[in-house]
N, C-alpha and C. Protein backbone atom coordinates (compact mmCIF):
# COMPACT_ATOMS: atom_id res chain seq x y z
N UNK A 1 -133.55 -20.06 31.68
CA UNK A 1 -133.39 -18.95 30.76
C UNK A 1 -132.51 -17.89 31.40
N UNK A 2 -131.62 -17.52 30.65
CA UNK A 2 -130.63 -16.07 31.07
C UNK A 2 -131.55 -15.20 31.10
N UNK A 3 -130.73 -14.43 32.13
CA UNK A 3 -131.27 -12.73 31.86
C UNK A 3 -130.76 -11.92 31.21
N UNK A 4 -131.31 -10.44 31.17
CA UNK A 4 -130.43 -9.71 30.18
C UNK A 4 -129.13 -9.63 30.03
N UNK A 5 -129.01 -9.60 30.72
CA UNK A 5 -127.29 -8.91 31.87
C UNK A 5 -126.58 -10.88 30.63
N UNK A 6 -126.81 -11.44 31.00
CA UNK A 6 -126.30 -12.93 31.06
C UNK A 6 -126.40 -13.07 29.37
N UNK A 7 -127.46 -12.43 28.62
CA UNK A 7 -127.86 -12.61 26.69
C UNK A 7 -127.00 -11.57 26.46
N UNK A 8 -126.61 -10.52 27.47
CA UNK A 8 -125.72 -9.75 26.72
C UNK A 8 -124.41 -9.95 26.14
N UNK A 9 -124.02 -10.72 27.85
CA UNK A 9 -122.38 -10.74 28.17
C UNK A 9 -122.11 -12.15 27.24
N UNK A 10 -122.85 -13.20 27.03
CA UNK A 10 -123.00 -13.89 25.65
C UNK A 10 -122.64 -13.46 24.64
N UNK A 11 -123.83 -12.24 24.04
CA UNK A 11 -123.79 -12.03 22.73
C UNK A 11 -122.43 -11.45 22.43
N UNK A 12 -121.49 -10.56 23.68
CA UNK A 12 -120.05 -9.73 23.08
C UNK A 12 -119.30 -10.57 23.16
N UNK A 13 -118.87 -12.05 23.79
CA UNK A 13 -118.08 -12.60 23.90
C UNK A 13 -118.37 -13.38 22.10
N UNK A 14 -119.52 -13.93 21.56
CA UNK A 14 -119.55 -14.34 20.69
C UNK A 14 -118.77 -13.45 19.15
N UNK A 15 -119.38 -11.80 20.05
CA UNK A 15 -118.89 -11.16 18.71
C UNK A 15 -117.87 -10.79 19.01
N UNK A 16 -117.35 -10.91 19.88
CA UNK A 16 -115.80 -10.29 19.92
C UNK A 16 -114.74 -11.69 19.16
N UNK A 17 -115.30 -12.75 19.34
CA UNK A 17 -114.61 -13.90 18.73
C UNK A 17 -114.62 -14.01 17.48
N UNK A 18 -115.86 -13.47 16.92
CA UNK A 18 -115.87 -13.19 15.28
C UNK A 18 -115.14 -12.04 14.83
N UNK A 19 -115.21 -11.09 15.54
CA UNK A 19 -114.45 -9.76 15.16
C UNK A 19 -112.71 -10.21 14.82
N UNK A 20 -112.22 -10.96 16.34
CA UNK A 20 -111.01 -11.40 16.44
C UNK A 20 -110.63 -12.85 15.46
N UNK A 21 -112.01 -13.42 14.75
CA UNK A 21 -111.36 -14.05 13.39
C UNK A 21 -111.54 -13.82 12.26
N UNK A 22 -112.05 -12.36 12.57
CA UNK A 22 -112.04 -11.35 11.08
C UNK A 22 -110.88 -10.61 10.93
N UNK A 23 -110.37 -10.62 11.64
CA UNK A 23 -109.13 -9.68 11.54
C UNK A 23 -107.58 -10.60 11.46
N UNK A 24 -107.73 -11.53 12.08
CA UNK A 24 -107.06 -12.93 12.03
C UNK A 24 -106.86 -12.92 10.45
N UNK A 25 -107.90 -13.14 9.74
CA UNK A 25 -108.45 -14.07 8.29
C UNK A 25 -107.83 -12.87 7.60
N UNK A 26 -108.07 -11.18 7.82
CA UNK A 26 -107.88 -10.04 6.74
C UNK A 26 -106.40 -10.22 6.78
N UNK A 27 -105.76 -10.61 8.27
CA UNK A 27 -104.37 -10.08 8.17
C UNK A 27 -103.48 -11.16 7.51
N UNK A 28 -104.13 -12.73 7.57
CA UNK A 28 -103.48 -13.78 6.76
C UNK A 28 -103.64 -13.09 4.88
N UNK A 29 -104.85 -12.64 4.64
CA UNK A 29 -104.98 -12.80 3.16
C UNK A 29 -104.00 -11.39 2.69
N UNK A 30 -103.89 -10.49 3.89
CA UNK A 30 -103.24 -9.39 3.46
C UNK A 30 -101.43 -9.54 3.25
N UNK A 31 -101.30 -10.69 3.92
CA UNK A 31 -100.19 -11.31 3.94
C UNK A 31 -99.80 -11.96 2.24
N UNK A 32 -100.92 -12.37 1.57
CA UNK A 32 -100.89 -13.15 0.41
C UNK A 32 -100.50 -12.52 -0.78
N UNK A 33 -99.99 -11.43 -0.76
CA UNK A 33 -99.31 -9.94 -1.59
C UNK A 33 -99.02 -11.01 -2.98
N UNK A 34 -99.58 -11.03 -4.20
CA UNK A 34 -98.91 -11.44 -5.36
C UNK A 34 -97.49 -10.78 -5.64
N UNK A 35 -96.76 -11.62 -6.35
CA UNK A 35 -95.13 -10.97 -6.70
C UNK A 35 -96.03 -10.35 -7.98
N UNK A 36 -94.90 -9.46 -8.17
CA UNK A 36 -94.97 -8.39 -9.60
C UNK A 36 -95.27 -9.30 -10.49
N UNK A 37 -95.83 -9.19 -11.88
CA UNK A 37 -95.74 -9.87 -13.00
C UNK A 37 -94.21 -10.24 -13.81
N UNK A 38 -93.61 -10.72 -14.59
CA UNK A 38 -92.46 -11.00 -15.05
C UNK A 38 -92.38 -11.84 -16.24
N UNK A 39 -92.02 -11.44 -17.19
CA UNK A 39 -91.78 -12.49 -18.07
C UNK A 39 -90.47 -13.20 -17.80
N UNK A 40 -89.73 -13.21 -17.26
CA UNK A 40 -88.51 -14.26 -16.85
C UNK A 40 -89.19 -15.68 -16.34
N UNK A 41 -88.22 -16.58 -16.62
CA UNK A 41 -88.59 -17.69 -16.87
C UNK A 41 -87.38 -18.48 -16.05
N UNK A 42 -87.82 -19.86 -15.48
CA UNK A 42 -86.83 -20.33 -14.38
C UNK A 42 -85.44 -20.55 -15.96
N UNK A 43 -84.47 -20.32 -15.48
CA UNK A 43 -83.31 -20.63 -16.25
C UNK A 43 -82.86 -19.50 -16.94
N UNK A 44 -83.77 -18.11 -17.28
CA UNK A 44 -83.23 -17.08 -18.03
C UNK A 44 -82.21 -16.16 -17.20
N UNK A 45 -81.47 -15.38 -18.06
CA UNK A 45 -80.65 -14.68 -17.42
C UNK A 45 -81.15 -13.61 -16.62
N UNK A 46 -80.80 -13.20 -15.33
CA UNK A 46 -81.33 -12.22 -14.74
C UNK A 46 -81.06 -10.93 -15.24
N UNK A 47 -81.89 -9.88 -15.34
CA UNK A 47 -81.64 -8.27 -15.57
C UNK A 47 -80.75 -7.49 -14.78
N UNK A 48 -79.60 -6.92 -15.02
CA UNK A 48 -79.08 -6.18 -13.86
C UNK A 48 -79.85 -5.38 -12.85
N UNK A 49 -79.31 -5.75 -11.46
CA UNK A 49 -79.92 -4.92 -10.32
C UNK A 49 -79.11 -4.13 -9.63
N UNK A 50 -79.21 -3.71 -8.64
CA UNK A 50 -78.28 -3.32 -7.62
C UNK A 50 -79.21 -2.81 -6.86
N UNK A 51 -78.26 -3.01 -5.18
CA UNK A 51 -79.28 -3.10 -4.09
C UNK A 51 -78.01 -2.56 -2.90
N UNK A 52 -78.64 -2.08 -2.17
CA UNK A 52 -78.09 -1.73 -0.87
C UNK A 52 -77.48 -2.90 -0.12
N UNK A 53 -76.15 -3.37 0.47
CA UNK A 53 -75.45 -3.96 1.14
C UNK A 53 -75.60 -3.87 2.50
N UNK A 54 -75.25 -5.02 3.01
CA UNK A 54 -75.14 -4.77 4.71
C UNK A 54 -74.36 -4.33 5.42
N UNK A 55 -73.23 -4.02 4.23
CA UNK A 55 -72.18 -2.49 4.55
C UNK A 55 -71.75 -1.63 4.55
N UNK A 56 -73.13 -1.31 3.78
CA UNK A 56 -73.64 0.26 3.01
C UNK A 56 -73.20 0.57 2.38
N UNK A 57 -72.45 -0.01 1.09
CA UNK A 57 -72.54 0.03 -0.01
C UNK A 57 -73.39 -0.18 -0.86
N UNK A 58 -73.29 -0.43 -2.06
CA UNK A 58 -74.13 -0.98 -3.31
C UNK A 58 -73.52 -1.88 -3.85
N UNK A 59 -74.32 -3.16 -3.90
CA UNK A 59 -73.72 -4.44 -4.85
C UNK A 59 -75.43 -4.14 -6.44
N UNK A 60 -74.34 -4.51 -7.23
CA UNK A 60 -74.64 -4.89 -8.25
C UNK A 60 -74.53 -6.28 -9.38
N UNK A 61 -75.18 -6.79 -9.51
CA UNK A 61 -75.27 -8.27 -9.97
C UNK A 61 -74.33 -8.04 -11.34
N UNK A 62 -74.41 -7.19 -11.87
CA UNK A 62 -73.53 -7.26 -13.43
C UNK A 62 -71.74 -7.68 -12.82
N UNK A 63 -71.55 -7.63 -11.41
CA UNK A 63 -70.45 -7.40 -11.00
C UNK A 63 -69.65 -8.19 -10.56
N UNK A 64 -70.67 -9.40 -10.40
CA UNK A 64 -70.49 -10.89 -10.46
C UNK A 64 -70.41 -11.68 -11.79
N UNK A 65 -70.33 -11.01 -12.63
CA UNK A 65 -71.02 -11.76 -14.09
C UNK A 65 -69.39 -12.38 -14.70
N UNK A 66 -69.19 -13.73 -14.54
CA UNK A 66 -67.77 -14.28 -14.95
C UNK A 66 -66.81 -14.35 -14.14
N UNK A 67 -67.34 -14.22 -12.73
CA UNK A 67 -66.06 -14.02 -11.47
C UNK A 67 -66.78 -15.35 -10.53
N UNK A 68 -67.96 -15.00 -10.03
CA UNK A 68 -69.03 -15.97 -9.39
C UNK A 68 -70.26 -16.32 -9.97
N UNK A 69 -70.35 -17.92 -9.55
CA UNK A 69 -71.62 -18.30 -9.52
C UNK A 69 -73.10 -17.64 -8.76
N UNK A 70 -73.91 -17.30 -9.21
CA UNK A 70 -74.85 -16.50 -8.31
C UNK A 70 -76.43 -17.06 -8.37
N UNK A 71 -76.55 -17.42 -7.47
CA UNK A 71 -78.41 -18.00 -7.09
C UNK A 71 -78.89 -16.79 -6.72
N UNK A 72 -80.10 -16.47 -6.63
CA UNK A 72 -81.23 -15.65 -6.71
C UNK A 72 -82.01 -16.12 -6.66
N UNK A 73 -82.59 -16.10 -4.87
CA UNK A 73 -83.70 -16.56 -4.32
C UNK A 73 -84.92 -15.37 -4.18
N UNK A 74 -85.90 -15.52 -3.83
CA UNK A 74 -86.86 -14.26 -3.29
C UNK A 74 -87.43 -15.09 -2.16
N UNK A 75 -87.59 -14.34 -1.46
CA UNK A 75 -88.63 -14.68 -0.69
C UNK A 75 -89.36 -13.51 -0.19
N UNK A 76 -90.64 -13.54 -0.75
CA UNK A 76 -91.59 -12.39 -0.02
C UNK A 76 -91.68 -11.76 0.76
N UNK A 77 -92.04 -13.08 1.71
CA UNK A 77 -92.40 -12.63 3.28
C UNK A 77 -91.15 -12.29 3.93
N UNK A 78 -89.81 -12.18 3.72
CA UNK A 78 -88.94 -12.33 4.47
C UNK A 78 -88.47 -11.02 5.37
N UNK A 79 -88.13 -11.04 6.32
CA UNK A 79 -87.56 -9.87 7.16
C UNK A 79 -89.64 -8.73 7.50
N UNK A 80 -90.42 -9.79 7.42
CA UNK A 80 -91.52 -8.78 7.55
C UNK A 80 -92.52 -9.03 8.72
N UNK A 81 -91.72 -10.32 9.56
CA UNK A 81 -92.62 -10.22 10.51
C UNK A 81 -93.90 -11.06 10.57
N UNK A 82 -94.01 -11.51 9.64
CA UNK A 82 -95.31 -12.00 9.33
C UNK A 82 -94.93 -13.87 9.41
């Protein structure tokens, strides 16, 4: 049989392992962010946007419309580290 000293240093290592896969588990589900709602539909035309450039300008999608072909991906998680 352990002694105190020995049921203690047990019991924090147990809860520190639960603590550390509670926070594990919050930060995966916090990760799980739903996208906005949308009625667009795969194949419909996209809504004009415009967004900040990586040359500090502003691009706008109407601006491509009959010059280039344009895909429009999302990705959530992207640039976040996660």
């Amino acid at each position: 049989m352990l002694g105190f000293k020995e049921d203690l240093e047990d019991l924090m290592k147990k809860l520190s392992l639960a603590l550390l896969g509670s926070a594990f588990c919050a930060n995966l589900f916090a990760q799980a962010v739903q996208p906005p709602k949308t009625h667009l539909k795969v194949g419909d035309v996209a809504p004009d946007f415009s967004l900040n450039a990586t040359t500090g300008g502003k691009v706008t999608l109407s601006e491509f419309k009959g010059k280039f072909n344009v895909v429009l991906a999302f990705f959530p998680a992207a640039f976040t580290g996660g």
